[in-house]
PDB file of N, CA and C in Angstrom:
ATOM      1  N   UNK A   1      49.160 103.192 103.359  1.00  0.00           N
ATOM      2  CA  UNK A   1      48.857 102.530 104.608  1.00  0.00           C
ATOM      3  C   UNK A   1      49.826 102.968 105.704  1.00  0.00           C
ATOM      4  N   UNK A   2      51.086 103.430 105.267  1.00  0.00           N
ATOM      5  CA  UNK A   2      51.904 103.952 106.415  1.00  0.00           C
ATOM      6  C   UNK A   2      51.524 105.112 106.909  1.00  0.00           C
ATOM      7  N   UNK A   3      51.274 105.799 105.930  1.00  0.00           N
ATOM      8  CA  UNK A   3      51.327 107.099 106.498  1.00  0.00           C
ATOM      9  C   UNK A   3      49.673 107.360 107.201  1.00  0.00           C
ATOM     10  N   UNK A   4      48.902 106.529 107.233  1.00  0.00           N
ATOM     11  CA  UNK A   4      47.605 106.027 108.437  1.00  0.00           C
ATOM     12  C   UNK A   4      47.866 105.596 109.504  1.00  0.00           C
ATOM     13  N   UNK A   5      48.965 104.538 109.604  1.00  0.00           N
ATOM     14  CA  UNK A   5      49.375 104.517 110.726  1.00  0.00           C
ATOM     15  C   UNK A   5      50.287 105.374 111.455  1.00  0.00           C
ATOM     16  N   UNK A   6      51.341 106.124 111.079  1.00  0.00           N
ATOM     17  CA  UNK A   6      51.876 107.400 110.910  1.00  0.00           C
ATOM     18  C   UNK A   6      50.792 108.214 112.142  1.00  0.00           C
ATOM     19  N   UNK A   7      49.488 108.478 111.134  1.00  0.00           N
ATOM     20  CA  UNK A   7      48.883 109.809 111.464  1.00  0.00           C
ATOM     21  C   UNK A   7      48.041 109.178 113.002  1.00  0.00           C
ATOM     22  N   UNK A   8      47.804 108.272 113.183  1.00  0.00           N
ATOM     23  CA  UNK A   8      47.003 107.591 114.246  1.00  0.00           C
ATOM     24  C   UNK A   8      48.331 107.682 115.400  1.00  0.00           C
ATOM     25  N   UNK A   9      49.001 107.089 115.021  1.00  0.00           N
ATOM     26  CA  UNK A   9      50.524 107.335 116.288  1.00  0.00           C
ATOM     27  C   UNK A   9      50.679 108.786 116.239  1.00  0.00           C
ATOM     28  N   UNK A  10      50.557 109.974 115.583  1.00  0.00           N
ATOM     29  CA  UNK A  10      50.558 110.819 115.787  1.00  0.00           C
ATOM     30  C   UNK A  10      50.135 111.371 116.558  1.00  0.00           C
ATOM     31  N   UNK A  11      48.467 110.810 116.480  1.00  0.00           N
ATOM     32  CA  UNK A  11      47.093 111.714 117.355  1.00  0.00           C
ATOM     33  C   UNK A  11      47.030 110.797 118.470  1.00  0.00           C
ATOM     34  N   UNK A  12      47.291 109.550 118.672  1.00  0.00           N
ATOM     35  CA  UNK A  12      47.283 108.669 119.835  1.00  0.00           C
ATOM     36  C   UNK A  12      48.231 109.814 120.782  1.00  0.00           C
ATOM     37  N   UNK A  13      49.548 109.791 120.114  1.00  0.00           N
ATOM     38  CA  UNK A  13      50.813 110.798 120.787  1.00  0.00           C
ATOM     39  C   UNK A  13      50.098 112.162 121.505  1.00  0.00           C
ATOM     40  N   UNK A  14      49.346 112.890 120.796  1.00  0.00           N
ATOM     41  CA  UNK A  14      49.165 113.931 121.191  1.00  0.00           C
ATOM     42  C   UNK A  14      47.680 113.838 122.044  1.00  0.00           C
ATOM     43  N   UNK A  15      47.247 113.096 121.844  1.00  0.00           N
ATOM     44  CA  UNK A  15      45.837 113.182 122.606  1.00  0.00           C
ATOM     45  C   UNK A  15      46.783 112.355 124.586  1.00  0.00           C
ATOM     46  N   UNK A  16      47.752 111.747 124.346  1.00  0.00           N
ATOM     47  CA  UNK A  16      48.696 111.320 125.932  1.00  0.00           C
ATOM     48  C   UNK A  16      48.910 112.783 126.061  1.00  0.00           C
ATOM     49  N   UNK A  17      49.509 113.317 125.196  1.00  0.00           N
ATOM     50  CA  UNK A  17      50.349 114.503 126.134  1.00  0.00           C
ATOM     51  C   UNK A  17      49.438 115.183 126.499  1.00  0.00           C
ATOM     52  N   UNK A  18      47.878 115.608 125.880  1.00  0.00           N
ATOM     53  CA  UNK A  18      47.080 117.094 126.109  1.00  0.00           C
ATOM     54  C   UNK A  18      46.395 116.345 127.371  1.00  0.00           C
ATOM     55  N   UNK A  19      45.931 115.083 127.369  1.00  0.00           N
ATOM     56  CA  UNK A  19      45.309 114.797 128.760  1.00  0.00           C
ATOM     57  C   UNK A  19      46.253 113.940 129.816  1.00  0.00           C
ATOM     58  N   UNK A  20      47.449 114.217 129.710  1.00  0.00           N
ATOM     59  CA  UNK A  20      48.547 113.725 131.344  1.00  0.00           C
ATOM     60  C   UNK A  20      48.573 114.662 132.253  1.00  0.00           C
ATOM     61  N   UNK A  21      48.540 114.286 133.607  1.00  0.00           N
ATOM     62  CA  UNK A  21      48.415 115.737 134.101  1.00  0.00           C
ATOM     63  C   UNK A  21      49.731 115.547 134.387  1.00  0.00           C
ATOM     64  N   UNK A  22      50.805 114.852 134.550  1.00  0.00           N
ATOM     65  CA  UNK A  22      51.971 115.106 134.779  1.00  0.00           C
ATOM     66  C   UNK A  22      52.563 115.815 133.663  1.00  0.00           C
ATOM     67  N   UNK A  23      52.580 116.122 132.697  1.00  0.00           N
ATOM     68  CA  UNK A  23      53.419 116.522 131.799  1.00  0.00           C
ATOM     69  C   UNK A  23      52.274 117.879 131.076  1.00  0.00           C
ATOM     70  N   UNK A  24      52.488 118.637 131.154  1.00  0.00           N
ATOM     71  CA  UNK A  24      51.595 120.571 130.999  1.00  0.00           C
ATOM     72  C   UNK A  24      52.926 121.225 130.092  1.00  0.00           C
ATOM     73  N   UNK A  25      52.145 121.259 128.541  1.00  0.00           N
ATOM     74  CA  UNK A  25      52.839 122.131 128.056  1.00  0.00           C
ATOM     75  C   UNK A  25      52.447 122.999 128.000  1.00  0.00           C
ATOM     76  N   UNK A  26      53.639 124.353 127.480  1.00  0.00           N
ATOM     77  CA  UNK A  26      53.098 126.054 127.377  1.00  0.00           C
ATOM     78  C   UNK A  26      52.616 125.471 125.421  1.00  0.00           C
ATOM     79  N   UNK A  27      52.555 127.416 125.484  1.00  0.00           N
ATOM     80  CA  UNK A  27      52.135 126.863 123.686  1.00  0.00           C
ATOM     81  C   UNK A  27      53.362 127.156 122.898  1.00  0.00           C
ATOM     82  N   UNK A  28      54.735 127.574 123.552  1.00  0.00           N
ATOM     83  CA  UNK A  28      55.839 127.666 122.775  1.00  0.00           C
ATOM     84  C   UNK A  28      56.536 125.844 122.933  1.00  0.00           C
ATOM     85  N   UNK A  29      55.804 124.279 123.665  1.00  0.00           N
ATOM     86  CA  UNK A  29      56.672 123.593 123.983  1.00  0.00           C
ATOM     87  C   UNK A  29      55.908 123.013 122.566  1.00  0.00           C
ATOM     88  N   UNK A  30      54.358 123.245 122.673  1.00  0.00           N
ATOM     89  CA  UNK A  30      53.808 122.532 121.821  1.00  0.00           C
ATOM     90  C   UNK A  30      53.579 122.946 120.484  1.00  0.00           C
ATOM     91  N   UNK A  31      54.212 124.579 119.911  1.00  0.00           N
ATOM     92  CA  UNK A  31      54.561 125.024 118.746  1.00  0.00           C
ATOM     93  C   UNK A  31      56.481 124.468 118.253  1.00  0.00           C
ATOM     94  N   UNK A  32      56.921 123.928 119.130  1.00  0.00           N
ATOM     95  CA  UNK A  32      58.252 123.057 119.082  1.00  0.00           C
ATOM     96  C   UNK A  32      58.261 121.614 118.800  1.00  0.00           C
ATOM     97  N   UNK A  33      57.265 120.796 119.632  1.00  0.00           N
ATOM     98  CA  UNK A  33      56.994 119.533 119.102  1.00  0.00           C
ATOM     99  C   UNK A  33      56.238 119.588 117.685  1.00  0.00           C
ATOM    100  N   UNK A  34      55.141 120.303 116.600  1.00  0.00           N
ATOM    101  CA  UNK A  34      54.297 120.246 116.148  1.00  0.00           C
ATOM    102  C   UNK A  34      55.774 120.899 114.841  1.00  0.00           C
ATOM    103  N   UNK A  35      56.593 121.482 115.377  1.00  0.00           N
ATOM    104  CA  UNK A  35      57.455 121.845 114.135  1.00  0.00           C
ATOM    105  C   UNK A  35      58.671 120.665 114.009  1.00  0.00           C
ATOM    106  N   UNK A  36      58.374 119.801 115.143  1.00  0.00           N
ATOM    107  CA  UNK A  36      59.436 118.656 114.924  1.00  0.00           C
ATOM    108  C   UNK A  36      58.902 118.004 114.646  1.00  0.00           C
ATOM    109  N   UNK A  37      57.702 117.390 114.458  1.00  0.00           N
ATOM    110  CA  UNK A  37      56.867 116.288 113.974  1.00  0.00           C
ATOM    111  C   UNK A  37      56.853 116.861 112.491  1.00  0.00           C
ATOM    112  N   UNK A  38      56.734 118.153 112.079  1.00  0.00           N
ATOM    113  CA  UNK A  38      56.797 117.922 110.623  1.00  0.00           C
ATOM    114  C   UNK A  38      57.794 117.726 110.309  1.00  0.00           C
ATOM    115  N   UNK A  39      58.942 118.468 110.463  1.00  0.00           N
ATOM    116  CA  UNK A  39      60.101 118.352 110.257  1.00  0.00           C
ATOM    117  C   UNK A  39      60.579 116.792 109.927  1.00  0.00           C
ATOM    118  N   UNK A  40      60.274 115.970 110.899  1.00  0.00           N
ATOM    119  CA  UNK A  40      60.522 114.383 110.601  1.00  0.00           C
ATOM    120  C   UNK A  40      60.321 113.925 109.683  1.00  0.00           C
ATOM    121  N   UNK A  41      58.685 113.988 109.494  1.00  0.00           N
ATOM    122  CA  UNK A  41      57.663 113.532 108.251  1.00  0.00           C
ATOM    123  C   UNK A  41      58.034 114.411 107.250  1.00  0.00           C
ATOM    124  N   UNK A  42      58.916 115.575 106.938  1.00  0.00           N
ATOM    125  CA  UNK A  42      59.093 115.409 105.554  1.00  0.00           C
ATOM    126  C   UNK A  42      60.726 115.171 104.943  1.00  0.00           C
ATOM    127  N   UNK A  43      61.237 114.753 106.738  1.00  0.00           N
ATOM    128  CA  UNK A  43      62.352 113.993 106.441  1.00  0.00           C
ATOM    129  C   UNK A  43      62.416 112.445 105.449  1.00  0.00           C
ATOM    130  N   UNK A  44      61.229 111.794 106.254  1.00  0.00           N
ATOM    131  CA  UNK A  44      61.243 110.619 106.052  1.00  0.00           C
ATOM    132  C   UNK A  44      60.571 110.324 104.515  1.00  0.00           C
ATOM    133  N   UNK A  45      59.654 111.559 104.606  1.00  0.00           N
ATOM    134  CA  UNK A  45      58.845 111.167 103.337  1.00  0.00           C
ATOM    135  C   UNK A  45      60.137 111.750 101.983  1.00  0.00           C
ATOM    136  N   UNK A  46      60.745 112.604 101.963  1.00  0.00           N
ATOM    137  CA  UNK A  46      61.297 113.232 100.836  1.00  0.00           C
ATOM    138  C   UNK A  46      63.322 111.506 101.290  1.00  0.00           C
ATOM    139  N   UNK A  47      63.317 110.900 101.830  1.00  0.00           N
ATOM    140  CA  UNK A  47      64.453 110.041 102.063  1.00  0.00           C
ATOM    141  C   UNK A  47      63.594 108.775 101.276  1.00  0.00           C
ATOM    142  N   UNK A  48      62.361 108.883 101.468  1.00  0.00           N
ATOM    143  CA  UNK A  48      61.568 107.244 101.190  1.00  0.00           C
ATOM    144  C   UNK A  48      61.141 107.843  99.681  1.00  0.00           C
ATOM    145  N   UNK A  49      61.223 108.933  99.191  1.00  0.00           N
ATOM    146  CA  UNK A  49      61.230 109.312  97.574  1.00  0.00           C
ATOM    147  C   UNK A  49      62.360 109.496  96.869  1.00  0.00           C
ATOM    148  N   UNK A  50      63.320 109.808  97.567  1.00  0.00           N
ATOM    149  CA  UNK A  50      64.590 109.881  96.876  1.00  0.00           C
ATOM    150  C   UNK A  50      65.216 107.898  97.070  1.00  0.00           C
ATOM    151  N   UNK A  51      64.760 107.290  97.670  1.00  0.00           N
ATOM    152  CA  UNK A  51      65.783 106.171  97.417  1.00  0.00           C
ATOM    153  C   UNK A  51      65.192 105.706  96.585  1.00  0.00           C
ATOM    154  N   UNK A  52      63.612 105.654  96.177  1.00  0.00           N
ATOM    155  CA  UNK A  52      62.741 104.726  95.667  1.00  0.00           C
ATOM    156  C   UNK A  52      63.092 105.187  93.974  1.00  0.00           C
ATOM    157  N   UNK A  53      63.972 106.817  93.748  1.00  0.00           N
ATOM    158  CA  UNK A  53      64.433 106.980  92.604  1.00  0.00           C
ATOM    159  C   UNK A  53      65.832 106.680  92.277  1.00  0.00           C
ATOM    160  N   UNK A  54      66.226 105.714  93.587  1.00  0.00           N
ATOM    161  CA  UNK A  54      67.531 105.283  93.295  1.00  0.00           C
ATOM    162  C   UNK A  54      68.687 106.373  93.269  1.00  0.00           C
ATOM    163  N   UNK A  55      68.474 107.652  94.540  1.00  0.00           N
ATOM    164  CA  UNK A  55      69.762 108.665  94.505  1.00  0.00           C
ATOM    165  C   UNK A  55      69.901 108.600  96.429  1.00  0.00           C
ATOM    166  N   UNK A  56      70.967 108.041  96.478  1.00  0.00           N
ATOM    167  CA  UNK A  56      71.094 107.628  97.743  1.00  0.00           C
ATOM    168  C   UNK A  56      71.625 109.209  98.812  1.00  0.00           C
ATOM    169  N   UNK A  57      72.319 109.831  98.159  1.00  0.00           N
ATOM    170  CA  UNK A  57      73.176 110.785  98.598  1.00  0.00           C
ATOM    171  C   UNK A  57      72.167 111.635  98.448  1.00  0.00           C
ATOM    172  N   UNK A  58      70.998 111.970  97.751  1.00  0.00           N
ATOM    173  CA  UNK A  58      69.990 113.199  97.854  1.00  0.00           C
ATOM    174  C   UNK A  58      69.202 112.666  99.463  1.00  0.00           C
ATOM    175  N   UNK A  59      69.040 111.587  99.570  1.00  0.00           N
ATOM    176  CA  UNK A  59      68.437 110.834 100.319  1.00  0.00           C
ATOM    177  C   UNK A  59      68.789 111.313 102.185  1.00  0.00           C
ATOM    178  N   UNK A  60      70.324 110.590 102.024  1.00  0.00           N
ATOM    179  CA  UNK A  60      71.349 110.966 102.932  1.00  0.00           C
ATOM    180  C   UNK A  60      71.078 112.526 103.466  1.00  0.00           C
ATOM    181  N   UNK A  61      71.428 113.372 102.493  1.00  0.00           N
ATOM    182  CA  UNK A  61      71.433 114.853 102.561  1.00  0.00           C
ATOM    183  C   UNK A  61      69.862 115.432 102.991  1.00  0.00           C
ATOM    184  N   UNK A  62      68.916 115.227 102.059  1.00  0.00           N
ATOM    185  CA  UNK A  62      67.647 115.372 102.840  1.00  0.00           C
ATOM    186  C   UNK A  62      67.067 114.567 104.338  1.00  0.00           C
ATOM    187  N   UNK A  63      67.595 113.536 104.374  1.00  0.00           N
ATOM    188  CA  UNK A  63      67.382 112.800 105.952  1.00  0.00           C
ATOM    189  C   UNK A  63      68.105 113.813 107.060  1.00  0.00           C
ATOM    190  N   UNK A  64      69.808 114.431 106.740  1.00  0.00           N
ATOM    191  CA  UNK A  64      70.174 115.020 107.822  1.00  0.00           C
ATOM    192  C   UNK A  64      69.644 116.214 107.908  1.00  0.00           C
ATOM    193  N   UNK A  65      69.152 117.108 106.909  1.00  0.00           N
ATOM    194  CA  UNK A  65      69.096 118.349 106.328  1.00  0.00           C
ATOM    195  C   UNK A  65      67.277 118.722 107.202  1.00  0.00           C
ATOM    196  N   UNK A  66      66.752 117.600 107.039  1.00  0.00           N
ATOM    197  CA  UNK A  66      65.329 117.742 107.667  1.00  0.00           C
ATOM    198  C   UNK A  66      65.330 117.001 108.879  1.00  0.00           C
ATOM    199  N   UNK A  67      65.684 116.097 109.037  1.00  0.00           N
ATOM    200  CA  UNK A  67      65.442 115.318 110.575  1.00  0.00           C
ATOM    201  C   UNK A  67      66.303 115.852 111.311  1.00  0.00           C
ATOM    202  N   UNK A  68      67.430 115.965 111.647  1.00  0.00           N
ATOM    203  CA  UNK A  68      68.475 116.538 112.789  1.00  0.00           C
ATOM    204  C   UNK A  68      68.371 117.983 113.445  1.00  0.00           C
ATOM    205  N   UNK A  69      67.134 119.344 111.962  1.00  0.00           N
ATOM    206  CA  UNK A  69      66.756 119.721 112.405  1.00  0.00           C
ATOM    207  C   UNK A  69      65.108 119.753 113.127  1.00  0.00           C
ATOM    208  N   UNK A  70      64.773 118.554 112.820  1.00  0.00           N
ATOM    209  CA  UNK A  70      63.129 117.896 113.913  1.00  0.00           C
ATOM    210  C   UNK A  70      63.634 117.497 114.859  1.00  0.00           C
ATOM    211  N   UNK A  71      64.741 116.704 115.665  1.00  0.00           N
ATOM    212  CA  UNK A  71      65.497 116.439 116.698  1.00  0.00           C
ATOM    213  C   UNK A  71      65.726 117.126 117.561  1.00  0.00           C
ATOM    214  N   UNK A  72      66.558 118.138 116.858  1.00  0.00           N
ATOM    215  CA  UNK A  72      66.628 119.111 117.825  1.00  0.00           C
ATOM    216  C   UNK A  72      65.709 120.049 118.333  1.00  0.00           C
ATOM    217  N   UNK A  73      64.288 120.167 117.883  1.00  0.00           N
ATOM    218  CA  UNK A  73      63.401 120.811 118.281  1.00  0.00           C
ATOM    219  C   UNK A  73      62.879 119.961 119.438  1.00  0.00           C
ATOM    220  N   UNK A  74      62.869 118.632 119.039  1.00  0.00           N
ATOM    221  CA  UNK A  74      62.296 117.599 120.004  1.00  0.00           C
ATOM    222  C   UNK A  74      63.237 118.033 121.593  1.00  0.00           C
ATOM    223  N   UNK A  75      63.926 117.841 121.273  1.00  0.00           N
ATOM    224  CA  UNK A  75      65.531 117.977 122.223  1.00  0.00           C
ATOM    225  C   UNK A  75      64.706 119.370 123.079  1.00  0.00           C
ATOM    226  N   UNK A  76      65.280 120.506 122.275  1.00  0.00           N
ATOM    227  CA  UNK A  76      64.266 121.864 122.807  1.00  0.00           C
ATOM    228  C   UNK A  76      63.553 121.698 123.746  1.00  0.00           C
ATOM    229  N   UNK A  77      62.071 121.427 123.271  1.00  0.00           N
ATOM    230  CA  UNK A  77      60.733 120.918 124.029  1.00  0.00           C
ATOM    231  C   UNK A  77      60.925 120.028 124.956  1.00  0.00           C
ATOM    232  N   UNK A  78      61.550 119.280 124.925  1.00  0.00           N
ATOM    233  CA  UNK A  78      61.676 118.637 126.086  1.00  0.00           C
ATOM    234  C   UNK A  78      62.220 118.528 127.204  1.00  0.00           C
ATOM    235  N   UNK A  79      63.734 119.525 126.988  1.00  0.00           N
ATOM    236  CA  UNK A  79      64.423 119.726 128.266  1.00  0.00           C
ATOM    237  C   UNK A  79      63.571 120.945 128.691  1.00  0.00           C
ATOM    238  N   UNK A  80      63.050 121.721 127.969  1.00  0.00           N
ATOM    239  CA  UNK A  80      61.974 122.937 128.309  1.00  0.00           C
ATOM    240  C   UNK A  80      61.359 122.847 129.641  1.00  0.00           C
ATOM    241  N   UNK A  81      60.189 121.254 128.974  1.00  0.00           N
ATOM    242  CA  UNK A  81      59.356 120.542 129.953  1.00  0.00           C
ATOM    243  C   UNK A  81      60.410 120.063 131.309  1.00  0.00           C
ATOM    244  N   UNK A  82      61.467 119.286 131.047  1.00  0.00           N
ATOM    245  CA  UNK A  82      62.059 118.439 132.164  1.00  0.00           C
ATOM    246  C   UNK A  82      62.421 119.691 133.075  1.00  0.00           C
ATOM    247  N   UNK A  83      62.880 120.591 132.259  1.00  0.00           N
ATOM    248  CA  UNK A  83      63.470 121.740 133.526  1.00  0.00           C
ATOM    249  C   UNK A  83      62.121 122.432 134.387  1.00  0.00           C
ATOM    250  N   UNK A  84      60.782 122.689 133.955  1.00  0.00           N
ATOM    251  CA  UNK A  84      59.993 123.256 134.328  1.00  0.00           C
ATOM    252  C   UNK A  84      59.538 122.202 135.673  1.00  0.00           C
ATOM    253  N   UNK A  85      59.477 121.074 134.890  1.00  0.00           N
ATOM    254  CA  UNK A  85      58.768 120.140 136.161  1.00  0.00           C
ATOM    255  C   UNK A  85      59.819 120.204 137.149  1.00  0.00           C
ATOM    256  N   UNK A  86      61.117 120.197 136.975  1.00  0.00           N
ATOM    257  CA  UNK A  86      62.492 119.621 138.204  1.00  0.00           C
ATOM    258  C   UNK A  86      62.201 121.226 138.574  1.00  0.00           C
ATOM    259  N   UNK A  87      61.961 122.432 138.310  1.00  0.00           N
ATOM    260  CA  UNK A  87      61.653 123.364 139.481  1.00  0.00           C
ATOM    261  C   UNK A  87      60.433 123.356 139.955  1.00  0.00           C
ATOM    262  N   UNK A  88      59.610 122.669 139.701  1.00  0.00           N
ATOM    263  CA  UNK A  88      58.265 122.784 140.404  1.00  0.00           C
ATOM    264  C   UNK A  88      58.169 121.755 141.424  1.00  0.00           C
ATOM    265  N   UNK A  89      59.200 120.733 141.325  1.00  0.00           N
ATOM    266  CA  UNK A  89      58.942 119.555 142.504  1.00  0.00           C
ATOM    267  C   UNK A  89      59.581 119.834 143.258  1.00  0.00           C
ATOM    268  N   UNK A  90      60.295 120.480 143.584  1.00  0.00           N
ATOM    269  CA  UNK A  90      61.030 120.959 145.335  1.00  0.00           C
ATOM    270  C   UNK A  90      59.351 121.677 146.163  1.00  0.00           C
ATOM    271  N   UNK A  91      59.029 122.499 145.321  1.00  0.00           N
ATOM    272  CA  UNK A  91      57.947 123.475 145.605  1.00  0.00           C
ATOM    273  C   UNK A  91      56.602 122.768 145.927  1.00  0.00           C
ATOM    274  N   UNK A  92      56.603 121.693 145.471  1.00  0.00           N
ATOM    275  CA  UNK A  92      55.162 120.595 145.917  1.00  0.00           C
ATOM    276  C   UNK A  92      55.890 120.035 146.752  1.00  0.00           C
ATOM    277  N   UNK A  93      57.119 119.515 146.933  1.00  0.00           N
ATOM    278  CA  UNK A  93      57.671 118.727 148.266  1.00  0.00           C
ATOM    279  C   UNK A  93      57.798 119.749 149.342  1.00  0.00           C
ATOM    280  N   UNK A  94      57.535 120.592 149.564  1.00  0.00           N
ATOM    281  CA  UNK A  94      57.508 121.895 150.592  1.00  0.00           C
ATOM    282  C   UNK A  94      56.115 122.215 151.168  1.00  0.00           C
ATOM    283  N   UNK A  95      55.167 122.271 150.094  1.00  0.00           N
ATOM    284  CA  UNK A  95      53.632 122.060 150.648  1.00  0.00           C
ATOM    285  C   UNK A  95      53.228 121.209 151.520  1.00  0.00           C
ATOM    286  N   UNK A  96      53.291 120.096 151.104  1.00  0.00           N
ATOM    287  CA  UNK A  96      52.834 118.554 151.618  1.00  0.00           C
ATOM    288  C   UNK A  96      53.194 118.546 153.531  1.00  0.00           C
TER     289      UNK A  96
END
């Protein structure tokens, strides 16, 4: 049941970003988010199998080992986006 709701917050997530018109990714922002979204999910899923076998430190080690690198992809993609839009709004405030 989680991982349904999981996949629905997933596609809810991505069906905002493909139709906002404020926010336009390239296909390197959205081959960065799509490798941090797995990255997470098999953070979380291989941390929620290792505790449930009672090894806390495999747990630990696979949580930093897979999520910190989905983070930082997130991180990536997104200052990507923030920097693209902060040079494009001087350039629409100049039109107007």
């Amino acid at each position: 049941m989680l991982w349904l709701i999981v996949g629905i917050l997933i596609g809810a997530l991505v069906m905002f970003m493909a139709n906002n018109r404020h926010v336009k990714l390239d296909w390197l922002e959205w081959v960065l988010v799509v490798a941090g979204v797995v990255f997470v999910l098999l953070a979380l899923a291989n941390y929620s199998g290792s505790m449930t076998e009672r090894e806390p430190l495999a747990a630990t080690v696979l949580l930093a080992s897979f999520g910190l690198p989905g983070l930082i992809l997130f991180a990536i993609a997104g200052v990507r986006v923030w920097r693209k839009r902060s040079q494009q709004s001087p350039v629409l405030a100049e039109k107007s």
